[in-house]
PDB file of N, CA and C in Angstrom:
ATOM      1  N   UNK A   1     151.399  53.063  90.857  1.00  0.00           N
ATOM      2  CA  UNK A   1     150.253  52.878  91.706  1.00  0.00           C
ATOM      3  C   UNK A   1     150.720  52.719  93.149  1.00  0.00           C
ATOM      4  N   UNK A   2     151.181  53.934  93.717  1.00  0.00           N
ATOM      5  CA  UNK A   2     151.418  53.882  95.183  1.00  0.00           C
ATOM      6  C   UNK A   2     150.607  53.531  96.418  1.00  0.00           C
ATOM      7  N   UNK A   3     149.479  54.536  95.551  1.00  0.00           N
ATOM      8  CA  UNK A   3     148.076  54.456  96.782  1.00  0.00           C
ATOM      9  C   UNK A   3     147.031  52.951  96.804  1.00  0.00           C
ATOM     10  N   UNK A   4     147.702  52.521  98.037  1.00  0.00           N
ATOM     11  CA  UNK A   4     147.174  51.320  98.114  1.00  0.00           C
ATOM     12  C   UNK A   4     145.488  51.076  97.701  1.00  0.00           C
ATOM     13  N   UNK A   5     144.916  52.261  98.536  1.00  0.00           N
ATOM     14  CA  UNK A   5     143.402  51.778  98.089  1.00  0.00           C
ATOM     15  C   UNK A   5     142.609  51.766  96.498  1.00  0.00           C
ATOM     16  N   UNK A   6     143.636  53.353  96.131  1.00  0.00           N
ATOM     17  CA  UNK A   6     143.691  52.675  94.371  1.00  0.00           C
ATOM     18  C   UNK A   6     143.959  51.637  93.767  1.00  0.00           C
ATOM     19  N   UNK A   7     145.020  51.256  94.322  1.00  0.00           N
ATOM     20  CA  UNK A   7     145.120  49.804  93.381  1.00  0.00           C
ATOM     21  C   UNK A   7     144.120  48.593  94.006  1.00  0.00           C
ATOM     22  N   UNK A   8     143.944  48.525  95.070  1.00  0.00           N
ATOM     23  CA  UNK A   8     143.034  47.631  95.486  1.00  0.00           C
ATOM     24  C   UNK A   8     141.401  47.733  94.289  1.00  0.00           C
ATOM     25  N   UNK A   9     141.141  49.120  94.682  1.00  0.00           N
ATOM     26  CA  UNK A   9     140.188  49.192  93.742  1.00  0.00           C
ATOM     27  C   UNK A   9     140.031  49.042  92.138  1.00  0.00           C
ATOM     28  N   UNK A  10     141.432  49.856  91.543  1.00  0.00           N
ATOM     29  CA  UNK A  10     141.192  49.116  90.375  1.00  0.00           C
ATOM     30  C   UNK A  10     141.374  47.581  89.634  1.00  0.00           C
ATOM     31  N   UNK A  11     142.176  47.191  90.887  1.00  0.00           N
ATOM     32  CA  UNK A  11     142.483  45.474  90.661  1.00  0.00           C
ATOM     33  C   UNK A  11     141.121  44.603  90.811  1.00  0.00           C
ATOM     34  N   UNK A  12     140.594  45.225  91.462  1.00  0.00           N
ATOM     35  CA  UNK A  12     138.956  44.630  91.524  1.00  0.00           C
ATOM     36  C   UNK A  12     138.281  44.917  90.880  1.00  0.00           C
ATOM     37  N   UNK A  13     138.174  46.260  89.786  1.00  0.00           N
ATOM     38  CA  UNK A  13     137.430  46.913  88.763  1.00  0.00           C
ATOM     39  C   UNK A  13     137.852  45.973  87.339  1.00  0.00           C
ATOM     40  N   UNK A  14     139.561  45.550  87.351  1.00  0.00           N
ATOM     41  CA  UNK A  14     140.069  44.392  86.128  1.00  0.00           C
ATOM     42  C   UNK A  14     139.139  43.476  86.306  1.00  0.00           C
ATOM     43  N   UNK A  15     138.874  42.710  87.430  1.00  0.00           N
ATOM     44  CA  UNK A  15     138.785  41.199  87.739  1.00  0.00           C
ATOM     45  C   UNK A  15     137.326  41.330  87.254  1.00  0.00           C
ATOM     46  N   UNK A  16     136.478  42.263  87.848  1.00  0.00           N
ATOM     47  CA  UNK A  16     134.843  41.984  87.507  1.00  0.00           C
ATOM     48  C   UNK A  16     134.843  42.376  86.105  1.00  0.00           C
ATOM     49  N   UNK A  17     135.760  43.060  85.510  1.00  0.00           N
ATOM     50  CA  UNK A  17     135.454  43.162  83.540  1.00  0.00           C
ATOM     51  C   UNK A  17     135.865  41.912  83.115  1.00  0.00           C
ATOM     52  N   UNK A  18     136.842  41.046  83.823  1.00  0.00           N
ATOM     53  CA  UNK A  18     137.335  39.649  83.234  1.00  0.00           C
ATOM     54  C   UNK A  18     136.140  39.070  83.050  1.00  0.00           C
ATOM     55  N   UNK A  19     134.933  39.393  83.880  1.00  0.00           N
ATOM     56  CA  UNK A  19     134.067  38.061  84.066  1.00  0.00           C
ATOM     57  C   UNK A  19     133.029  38.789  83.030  1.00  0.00           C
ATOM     58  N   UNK A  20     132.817  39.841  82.458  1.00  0.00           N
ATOM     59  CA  UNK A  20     132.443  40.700  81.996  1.00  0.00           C
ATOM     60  C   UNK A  20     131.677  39.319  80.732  1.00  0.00           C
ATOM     61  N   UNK A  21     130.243  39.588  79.864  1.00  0.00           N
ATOM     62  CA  UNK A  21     130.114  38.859  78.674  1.00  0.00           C
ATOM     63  C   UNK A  21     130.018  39.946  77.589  1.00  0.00           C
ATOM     64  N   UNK A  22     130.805  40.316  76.733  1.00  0.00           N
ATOM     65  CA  UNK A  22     131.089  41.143  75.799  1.00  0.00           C
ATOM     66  C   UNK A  22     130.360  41.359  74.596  1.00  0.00           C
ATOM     67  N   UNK A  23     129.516  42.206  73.998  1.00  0.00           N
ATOM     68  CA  UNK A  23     129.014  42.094  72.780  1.00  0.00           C
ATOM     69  C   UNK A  23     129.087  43.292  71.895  1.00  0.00           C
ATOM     70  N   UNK A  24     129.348  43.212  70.885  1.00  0.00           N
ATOM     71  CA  UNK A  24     129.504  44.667  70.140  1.00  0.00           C
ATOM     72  C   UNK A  24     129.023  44.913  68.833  1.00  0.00           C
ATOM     73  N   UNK A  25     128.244  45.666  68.099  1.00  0.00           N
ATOM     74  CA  UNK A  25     127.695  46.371  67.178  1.00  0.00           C
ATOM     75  C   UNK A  25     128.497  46.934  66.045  1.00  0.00           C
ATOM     76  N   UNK A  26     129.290  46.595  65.007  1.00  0.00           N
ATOM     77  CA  UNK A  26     129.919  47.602  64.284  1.00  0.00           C
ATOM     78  C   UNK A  26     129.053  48.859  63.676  1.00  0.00           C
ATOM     79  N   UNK A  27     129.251  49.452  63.675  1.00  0.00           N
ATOM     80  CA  UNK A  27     128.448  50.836  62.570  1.00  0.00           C
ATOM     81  C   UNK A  27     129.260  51.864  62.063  1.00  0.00           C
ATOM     82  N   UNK A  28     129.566  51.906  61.127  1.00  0.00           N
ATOM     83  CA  UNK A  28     130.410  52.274  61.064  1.00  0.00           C
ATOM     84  C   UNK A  28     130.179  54.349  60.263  1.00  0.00           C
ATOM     85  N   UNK A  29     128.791  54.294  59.836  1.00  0.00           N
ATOM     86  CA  UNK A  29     128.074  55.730  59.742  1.00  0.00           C
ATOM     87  C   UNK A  29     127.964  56.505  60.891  1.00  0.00           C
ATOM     88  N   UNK A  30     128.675  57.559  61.264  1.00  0.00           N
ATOM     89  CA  UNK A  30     128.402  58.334  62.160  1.00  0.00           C
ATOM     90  C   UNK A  30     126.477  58.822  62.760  1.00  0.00           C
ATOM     91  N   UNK A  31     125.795  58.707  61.963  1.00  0.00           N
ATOM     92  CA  UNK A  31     124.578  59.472  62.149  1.00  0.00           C
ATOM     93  C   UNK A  31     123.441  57.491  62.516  1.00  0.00           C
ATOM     94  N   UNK A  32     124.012  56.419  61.936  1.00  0.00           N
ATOM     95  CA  UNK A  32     123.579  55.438  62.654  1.00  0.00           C
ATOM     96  C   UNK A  32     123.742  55.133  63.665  1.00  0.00           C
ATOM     97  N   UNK A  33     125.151  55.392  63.843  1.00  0.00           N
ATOM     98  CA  UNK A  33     125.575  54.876  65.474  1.00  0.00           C
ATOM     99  C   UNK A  33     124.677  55.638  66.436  1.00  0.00           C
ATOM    100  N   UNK A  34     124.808  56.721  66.335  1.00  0.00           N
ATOM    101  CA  UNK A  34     123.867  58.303  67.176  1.00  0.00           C
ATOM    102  C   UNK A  34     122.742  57.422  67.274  1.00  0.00           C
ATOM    103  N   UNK A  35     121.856  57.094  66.010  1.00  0.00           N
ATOM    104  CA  UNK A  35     120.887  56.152  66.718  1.00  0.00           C
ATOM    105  C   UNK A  35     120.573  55.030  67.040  1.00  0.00           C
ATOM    106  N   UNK A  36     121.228  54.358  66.709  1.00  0.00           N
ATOM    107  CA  UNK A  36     122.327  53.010  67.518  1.00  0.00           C
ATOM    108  C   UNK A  36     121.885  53.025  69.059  1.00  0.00           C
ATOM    109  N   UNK A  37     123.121  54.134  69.498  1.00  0.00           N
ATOM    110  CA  UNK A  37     123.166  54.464  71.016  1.00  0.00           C
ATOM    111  C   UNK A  37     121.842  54.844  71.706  1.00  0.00           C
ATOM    112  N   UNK A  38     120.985  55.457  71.016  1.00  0.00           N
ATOM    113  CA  UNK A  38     120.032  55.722  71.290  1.00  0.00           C
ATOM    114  C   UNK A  38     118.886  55.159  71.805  1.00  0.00           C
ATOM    115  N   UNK A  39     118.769  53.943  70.621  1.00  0.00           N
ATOM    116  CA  UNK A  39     117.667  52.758  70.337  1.00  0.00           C
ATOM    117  C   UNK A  39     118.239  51.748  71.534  1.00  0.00           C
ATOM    118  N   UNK A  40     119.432  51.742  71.701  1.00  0.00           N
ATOM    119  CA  UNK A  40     119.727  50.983  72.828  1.00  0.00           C
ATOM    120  C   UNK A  40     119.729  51.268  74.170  1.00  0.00           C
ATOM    121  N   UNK A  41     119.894  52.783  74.564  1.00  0.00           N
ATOM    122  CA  UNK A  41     119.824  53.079  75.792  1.00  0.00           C
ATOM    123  C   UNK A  41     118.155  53.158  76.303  1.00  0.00           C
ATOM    124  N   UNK A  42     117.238  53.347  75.093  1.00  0.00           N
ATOM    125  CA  UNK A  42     116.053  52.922  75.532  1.00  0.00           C
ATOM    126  C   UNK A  42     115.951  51.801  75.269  1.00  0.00           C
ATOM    127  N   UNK A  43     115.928  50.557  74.906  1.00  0.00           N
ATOM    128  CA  UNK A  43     115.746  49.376  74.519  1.00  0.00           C
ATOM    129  C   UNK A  43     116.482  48.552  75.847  1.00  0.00           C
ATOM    130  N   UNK A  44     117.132  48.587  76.158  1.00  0.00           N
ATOM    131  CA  UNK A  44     117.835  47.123  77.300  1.00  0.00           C
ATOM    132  C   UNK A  44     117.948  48.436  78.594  1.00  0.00           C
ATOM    133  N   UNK A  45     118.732  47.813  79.333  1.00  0.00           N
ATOM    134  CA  UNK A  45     118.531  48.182  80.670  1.00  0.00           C
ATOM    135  C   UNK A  45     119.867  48.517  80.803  1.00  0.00           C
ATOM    136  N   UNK A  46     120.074  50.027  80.368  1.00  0.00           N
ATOM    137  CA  UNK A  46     121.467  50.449  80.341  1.00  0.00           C
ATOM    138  C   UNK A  46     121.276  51.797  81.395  1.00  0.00           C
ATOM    139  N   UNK A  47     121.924  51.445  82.816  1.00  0.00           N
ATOM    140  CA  UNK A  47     121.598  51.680  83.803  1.00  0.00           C
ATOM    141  C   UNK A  47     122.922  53.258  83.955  1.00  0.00           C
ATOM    142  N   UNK A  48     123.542  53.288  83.256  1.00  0.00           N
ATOM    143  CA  UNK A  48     124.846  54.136  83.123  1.00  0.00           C
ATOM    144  C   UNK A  48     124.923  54.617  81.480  1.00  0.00           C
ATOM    145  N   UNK A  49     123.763  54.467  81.362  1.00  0.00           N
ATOM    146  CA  UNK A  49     123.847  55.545  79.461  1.00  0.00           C
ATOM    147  C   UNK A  49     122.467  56.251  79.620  1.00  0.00           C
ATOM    148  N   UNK A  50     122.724  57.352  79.957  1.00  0.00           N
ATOM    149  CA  UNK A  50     121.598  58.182  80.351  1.00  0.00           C
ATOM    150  C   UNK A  50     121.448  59.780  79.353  1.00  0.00           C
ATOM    151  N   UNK A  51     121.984  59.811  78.979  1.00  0.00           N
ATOM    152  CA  UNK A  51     122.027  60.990  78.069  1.00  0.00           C
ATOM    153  C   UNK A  51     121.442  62.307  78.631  1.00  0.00           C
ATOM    154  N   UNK A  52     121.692  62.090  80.250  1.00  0.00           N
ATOM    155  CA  UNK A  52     121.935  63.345  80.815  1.00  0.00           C
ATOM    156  C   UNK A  52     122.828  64.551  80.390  1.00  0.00           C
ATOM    157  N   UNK A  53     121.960  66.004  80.129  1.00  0.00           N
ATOM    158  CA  UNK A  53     122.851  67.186  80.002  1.00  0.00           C
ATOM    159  C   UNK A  53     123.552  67.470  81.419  1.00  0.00           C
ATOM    160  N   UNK A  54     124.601  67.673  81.368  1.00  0.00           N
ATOM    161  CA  UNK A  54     125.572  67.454  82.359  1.00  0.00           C
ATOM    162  C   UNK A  54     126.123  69.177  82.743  1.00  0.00           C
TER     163      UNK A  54
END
């Protein structure tokens, strides 16, 4: 990590996941999870799971 402003930035990208509150779902059926992800990206306020065609 030479480039200073990279590391600045990802050292600050560690620190705010430290503070991060973690929760996780096992599923372990491929075709639940699909709607898993689904039921959740409409359900809570998941501002970065958009299921945009890209």
């Amino acid at each position: 990590m030479k480039d200073e402003k990279f590391r600045k930035a990802f050292n600050d990208a560690k620190a705010r996941i430290r503070k991060m509150d973690v929760r996780f779902v096992e599923e372990a059926n491929p075709v639940r999870q699909a709607i898993l992800e689904l039921y959740v990206a409409v359900v809570l306020p998941t501002d970065y799971n958009d299921f945009d065609n890209h």
